[in-house]
C-alpha atoms as a PDB file:
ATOM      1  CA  UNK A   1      12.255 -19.022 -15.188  1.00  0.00           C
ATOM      2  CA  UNK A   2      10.066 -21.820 -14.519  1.00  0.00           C
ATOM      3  CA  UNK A   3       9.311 -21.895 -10.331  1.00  0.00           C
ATOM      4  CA  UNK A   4       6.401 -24.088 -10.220  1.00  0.00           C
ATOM      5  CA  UNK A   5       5.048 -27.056 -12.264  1.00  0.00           C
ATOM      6  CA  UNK A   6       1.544 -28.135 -11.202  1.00  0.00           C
ATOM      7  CA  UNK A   7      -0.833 -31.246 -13.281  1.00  0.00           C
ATOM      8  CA  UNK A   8      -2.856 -27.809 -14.482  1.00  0.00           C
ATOM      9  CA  UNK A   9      -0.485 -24.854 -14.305  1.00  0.00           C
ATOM     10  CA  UNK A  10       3.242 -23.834 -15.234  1.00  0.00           C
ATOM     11  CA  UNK A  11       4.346 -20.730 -12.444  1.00  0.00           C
ATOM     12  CA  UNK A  12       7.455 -18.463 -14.148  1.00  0.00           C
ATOM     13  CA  UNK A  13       8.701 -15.650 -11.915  1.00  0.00           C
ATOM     14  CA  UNK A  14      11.629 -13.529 -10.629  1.00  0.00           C
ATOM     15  CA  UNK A  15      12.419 -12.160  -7.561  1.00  0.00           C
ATOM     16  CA  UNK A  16      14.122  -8.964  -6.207  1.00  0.00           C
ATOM     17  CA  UNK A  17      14.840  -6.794  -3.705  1.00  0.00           C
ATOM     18  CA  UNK A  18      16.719  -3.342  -2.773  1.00  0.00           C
ATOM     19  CA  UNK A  19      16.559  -0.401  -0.574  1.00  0.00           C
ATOM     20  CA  UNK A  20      14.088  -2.047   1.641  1.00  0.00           C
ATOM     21  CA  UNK A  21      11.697  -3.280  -1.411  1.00  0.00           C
ATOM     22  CA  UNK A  22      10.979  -6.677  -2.362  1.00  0.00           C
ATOM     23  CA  UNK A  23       9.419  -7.859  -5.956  1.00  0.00           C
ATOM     24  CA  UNK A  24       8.007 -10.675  -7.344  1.00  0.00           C
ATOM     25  CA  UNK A  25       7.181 -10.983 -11.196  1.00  0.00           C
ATOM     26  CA  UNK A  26       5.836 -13.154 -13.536  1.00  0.00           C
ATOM     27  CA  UNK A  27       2.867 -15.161 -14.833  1.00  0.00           C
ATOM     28  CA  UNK A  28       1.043 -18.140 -14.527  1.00  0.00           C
ATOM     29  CA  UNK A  29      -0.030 -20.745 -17.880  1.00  0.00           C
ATOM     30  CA  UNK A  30      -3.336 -22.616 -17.122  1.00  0.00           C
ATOM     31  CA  UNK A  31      -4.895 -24.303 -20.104  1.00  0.00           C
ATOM     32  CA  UNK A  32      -5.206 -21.607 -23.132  1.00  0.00           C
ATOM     33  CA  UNK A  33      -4.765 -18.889 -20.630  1.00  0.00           C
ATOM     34  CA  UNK A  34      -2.063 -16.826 -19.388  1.00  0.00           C
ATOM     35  CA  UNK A  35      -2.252 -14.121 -15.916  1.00  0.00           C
ATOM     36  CA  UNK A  36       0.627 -12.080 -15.520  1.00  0.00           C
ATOM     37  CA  UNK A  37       1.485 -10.572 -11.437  1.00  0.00           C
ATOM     38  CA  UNK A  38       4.006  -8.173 -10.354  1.00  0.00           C
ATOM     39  CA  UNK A  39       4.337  -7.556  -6.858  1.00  0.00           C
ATOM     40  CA  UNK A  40       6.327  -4.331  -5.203  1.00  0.00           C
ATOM     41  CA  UNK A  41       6.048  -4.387  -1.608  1.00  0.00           C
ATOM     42  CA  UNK A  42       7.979  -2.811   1.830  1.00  0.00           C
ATOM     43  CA  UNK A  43       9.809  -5.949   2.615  1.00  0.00           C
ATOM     44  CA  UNK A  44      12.411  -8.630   1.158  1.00  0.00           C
ATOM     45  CA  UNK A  45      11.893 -10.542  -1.880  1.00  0.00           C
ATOM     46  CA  UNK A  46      10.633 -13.703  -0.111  1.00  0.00           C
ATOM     47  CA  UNK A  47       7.793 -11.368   1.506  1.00  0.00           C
ATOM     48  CA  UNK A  48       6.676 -10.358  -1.873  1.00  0.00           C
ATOM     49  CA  UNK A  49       6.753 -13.899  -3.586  1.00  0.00           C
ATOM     50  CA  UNK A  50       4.836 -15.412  -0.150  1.00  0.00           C
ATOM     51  CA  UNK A  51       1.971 -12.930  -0.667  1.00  0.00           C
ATOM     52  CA  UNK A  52       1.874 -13.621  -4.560  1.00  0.00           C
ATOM     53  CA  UNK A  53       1.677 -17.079  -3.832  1.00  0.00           C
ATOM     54  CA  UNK A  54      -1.100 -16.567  -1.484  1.00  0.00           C
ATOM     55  CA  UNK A  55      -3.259 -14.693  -4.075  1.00  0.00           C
ATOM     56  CA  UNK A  56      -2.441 -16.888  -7.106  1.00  0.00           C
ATOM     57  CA  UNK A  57      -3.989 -19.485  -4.474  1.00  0.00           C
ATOM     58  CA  UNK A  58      -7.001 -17.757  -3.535  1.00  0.00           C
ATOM     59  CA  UNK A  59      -7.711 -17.475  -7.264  1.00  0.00           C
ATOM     60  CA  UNK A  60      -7.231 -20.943  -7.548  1.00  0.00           C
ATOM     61  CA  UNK A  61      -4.283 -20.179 -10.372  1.00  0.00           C
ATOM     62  CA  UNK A  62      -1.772 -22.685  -8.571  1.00  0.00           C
ATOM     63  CA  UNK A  63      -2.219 -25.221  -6.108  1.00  0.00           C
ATOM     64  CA  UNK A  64      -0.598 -26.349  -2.748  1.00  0.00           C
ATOM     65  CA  UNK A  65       2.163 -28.400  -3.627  1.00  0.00           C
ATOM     66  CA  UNK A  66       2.399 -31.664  -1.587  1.00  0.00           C
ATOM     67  CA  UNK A  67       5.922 -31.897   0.367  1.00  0.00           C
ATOM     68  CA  UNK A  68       7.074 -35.469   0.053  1.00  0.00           C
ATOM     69  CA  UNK A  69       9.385 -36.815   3.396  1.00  0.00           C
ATOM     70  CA  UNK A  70      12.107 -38.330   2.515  1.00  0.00           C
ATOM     71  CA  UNK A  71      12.636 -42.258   3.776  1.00  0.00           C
ATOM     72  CA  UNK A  72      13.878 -43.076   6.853  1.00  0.00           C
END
């Protein structure tokens, strides 16, 4: 599943959680390359995509997304 379009990058992941364990799988497309994560954690599913997201950052493999407000 697609989660994340960037002007560089294309995000596809799945989350899911059980028993007190949260995961967070997929990989990211950037130009000609692609870098596959998979992320098992103590937590819930949200907790394991947040710290992904976080370290596909730091790498600089996705990039904040800009939050438009909508008109008043």
């Amino acid at each position: 599943m697609i989660e994340e379009e960037g002007e560089s990058y294309t995000l596809y992941g799945k989350t899911g959680q059980g028993d007190g364990i949260g995961w967070y799988v997929g990989f990211v497309v950037k130009g000609d390359q692609a870098y596959s994560f998979a992320t098992n954690l103590d937590g819930t599913s949200a907790e394991a995509k947040e710290a992904t997201q976080q370290i596909l950052k730091e790498f600089q493999l996705v990039e904040d997304q800009d939050v438009e407000e909508p008109d008043k």
